[in-house]
Protein backbone atom coordinates (compact mmCIF):
# COMPACT_ATOMS: atom_id res chain seq x y z
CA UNK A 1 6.40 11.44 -12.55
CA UNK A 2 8.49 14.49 -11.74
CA UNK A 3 6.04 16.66 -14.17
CA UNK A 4 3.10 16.16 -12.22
CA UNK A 5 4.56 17.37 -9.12
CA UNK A 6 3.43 20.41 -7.59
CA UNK A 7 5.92 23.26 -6.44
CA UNK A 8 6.03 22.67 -2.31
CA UNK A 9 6.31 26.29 -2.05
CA UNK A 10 3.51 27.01 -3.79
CA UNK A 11 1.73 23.75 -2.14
CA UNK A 12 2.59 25.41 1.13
CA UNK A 13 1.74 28.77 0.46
CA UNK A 14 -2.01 27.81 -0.56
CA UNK A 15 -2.58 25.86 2.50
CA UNK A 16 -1.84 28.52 4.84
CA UNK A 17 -4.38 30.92 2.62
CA UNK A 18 -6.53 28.11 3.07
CA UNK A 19 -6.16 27.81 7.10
CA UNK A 20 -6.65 31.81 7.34
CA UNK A 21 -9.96 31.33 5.24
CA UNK A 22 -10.37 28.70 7.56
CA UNK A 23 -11.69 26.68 4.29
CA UNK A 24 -10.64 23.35 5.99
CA UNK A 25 -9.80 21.98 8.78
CA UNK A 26 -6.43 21.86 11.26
CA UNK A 27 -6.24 18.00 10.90
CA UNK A 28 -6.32 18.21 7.78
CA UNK A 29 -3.90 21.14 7.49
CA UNK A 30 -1.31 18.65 9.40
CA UNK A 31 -1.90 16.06 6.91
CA UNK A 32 -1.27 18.12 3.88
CA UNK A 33 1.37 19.43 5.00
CA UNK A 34 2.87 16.07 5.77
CA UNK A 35 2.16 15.01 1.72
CA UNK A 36 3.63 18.43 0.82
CA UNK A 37 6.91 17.07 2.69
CA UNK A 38 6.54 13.86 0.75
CA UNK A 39 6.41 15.74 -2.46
CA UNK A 40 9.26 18.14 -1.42
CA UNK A 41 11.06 14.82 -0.97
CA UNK A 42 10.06 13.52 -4.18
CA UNK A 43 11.05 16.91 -5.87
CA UNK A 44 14.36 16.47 -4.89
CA UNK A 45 15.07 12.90 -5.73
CA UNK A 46 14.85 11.38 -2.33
CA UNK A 47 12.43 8.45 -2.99
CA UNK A 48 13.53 6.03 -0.04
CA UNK A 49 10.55 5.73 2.72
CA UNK A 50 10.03 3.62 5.67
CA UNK A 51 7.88 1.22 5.35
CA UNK A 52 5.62 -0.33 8.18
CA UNK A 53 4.18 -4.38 6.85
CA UNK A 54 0.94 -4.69 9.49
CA UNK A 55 0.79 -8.36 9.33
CA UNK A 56 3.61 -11.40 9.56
CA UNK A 57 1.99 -13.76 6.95
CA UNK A 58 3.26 -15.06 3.26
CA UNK A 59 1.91 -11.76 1.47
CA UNK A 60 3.69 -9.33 4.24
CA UNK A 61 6.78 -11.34 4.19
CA UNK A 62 7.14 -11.43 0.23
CA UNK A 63 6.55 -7.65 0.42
CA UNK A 64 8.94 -6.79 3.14
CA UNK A 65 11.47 -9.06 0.94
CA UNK A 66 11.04 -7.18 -2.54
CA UNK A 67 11.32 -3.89 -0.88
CA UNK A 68 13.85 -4.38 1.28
CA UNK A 69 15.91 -5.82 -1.41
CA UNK A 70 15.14 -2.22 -3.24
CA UNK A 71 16.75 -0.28 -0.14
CA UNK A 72 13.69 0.37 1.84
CA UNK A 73 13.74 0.29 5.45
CA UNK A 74 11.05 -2.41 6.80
CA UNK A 75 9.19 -3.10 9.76
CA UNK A 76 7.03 -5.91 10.29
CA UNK A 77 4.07 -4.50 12.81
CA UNK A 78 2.37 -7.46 15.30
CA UNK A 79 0.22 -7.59 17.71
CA UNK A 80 2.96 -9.91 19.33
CA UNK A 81 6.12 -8.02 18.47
CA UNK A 82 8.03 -10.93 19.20
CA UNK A 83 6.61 -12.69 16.61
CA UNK A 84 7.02 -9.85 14.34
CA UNK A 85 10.71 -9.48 15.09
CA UNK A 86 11.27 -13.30 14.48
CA UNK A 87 9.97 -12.81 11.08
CA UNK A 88 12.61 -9.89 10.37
CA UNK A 89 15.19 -12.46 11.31
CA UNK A 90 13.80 -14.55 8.31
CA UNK A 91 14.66 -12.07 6.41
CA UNK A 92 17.46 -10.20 7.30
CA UNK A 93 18.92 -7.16 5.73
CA UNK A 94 17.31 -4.02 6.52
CA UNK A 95 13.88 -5.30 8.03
CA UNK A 96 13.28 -5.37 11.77
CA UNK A 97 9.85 -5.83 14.43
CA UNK A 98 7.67 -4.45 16.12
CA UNK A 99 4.26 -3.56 17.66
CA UNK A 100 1.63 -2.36 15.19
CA UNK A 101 1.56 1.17 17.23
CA UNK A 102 5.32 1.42 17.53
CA UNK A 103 6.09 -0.12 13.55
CA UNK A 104 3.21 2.48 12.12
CA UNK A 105 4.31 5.50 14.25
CA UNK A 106 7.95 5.39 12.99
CA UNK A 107 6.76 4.85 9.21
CA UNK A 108 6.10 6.83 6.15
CA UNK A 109 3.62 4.43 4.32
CA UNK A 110 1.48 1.30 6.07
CA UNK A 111 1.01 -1.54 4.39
CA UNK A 112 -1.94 -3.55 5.59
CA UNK A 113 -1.03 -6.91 4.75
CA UNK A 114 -4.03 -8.81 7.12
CA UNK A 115 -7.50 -10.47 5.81
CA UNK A 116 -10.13 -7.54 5.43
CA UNK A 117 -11.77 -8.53 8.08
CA UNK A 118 -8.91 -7.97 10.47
CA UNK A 119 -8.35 -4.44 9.14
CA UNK A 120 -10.16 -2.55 11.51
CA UNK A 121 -8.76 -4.18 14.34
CA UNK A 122 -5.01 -3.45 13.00
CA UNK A 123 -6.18 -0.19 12.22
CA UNK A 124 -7.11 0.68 15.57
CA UNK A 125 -3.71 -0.75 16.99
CA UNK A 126 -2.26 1.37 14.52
CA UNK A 127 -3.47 4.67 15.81
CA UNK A 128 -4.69 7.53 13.76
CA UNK A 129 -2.76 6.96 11.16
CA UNK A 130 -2.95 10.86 10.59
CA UNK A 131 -0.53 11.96 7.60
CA UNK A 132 0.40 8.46 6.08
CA UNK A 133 -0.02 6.39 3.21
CA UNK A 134 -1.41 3.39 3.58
CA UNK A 135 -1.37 0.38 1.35
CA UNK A 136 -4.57 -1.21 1.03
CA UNK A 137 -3.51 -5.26 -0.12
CA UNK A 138 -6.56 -6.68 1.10
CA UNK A 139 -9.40 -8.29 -0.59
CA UNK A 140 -12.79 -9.31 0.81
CA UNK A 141 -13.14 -12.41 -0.05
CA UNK A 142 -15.67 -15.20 1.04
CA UNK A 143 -13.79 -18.02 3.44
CA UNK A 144 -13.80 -19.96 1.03
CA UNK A 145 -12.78 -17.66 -1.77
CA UNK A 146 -16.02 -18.14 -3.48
CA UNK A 147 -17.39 -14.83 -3.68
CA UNK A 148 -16.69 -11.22 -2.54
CA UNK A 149 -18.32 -10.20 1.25
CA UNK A 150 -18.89 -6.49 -0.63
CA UNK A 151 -18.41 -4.86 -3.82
CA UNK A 152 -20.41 -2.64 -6.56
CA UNK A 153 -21.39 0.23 -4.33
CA UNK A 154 -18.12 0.27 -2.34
CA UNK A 155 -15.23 -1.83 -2.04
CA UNK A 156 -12.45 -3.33 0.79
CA UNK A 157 -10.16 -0.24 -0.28
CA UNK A 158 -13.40 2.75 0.07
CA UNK A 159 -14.21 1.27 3.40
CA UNK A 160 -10.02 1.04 5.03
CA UNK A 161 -10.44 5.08 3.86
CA UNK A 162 -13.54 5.68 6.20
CA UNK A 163 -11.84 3.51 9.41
CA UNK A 164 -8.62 5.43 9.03
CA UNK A 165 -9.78 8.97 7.67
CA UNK A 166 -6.74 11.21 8.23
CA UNK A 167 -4.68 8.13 6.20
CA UNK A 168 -5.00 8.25 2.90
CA UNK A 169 -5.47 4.97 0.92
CA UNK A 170 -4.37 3.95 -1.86
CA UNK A 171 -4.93 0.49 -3.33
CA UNK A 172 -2.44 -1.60 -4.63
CA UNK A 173 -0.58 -5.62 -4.79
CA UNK A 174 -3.43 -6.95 -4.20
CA UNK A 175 -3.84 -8.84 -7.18
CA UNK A 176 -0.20 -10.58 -7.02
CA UNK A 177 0.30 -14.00 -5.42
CA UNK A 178 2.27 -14.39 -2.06
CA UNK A 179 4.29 -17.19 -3.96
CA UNK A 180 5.20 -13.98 -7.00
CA UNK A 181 6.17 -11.80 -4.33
CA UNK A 182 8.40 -14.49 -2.75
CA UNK A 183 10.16 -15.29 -6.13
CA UNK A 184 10.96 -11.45 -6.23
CA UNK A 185 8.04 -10.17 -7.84
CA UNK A 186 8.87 -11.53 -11.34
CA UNK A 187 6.94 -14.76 -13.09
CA UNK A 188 9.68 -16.23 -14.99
CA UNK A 189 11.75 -13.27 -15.77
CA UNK A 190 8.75 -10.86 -16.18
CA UNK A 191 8.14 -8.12 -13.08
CA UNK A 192 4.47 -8.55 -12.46
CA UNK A 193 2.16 -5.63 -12.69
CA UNK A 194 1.39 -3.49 -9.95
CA UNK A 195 -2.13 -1.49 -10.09
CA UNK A 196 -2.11 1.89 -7.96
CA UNK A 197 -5.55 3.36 -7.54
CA UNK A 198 -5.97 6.40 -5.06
CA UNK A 199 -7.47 9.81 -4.84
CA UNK A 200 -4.45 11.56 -4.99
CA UNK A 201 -1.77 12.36 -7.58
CA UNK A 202 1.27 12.58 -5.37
CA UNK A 203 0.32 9.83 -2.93
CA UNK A 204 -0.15 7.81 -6.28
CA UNK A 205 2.97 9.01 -7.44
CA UNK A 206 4.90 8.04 -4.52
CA UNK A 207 3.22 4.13 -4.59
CA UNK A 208 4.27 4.18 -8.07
CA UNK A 209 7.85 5.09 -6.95
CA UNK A 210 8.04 2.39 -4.91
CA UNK A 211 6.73 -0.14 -6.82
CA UNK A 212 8.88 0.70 -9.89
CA UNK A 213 12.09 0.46 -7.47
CA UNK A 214 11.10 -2.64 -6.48
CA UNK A 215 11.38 -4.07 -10.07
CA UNK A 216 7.59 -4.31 -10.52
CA UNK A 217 5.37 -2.55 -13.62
CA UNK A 218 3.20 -0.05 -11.62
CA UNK A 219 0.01 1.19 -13.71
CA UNK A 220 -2.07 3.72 -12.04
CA UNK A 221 -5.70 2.92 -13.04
CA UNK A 222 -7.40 5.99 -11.27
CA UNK A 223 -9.44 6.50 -7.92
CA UNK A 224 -10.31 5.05 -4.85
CA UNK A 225 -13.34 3.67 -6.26
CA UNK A 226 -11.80 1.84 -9.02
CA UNK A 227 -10.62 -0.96 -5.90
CA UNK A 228 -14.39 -2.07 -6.78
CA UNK A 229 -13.13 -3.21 -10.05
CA UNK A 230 -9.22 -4.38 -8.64
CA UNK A 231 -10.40 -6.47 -5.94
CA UNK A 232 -12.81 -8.98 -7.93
CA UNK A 233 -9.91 -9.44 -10.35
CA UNK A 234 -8.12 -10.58 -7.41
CA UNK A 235 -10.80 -13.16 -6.73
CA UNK A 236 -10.29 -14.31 -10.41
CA UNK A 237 -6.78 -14.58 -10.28
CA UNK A 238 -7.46 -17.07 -7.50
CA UNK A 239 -10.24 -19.24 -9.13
CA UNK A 240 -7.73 -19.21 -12.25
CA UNK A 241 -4.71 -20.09 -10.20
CA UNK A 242 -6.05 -22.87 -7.39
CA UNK A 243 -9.75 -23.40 -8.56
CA UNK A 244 -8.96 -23.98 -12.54
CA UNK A 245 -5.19 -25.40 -11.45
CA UNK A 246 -3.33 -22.90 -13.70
CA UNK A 247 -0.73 -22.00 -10.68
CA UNK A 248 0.14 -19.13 -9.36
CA UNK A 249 2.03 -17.35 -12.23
CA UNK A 250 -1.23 -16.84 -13.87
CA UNK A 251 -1.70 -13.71 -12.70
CA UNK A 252 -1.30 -10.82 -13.15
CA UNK A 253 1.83 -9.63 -15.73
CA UNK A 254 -0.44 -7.68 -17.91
CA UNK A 255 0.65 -5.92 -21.58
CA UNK A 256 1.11 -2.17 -21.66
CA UNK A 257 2.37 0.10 -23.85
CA UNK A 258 3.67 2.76 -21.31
């Protein structure tokens, strides 16, 4: 990963040339500048970020355990911060509750760990959102998992990126099973894979850090846009595991050869 990252001094450099040619604009100025910290971090070795879990459910609360196990602080974010902070005391360790605003404001990267169709709402509690990552694990599913709600000319991941603008989204976990998560991300004793699509290099880069820390197989698989590809194979996974009565630990621990 180290190879691909660019020099923050340079990075920094060519964003102030870029502010004086007045190119683009101050918001997203502060944002860069806020990834070229993340890289600078990166650069030096320091891969720990806070992490803010929007969302108290199964899928949040396997998440919050694998990566607080890895050393990451974690914060659930509710709408009722009592219930969020009763679900830290589940867990223990290094996890503690919140409000959406206050658990999102204090973070580095933002899970969203709600159904799609709750995104925008948590989004707005959120706030801007201006400068972090955020962790698309949602898929827009049918209510009764039958079918996806949108798909071929956009996808769940595409349209998170145009409610939260000054974010930037990357998608990822959402083809792993709460019940994987909660068994430490492994089926068996095989770490599950972990797709990573986003739009940019070092925001990909530092997903990929995480997941890897968190004993998972991360495999970048390009874009944004490729969530319109992810996000029916989570559908699949789910007519494989409860529809076709496979189980859970179907899906997904793909073959690589990276």
């Amino acid at each position: 990963m180290g190879q691909r990252l660019v020099s923050p001094h340079i990075f920094q450099n060519g964003i102030k040339q870029l502010l004086s040619d007045q190119i683009i604009s101050h918001w997203e100025i502060r944002y860069l500048f806020v990834i070229g910290a993340l890289i600078k971090r990166l650069a030096q070795g320091d891969t720990i970020m806070t992490i803010a879990i929007i969302g108290t459910g199964n899928m949040a609360k396997g998440l919050a355990g694998v990566f607080s196990k890895a050393g990451y602080p974690v914060t659930f974010g509710s709408r009722d911060a009592a219930k969020a902070s009763e679900a830290a005391r589940e867990l223990g360790g290094n996890v503690s509750g919140a409000d959406i605003a206050s658990a999102a404001g204090n973070a580095d990267v933002v899970v969203l760990a709600v159904p799609f169709d709750a995104a925008g709402d948590a989004i707005a509690a959120a706030g801007e959102l201006e400068g972090k990552i955020v962790i698309d694990i949602t898929n827009p599913l049918t209510a009764d998992y039958s079918s996806l709600t949108i798909g071929h000319s956009t996808s769940a991941a595409e349209e998170i990126q145009k409610l939260a603008p000054k974010a930037k989204v990357v998608k990822a976990f959402n083809t792993i099973f709460a019940s994987v998560l909660q068994a430490g991300g492994k089926i068996g004793d095989k770490p599950a894979t972990v797709f990573i699509a986003g739009d940019q290099q070092a925001v990909n880069d530092a997903v990929e850090a995480i997941a890897a820390k968190s004993g998972f197989v991360p495999v970048q698989v390009g874009g944004l846009s490729v969530a319109r590809y992810l996000e029916p194979v989570a559908g699949l996974n789910i007519v494989l595991g409860y529809m076709r009565g496979f189980g859970t630990d179907i899906a997904p621990t793909w073959q690589t050869v990276i």
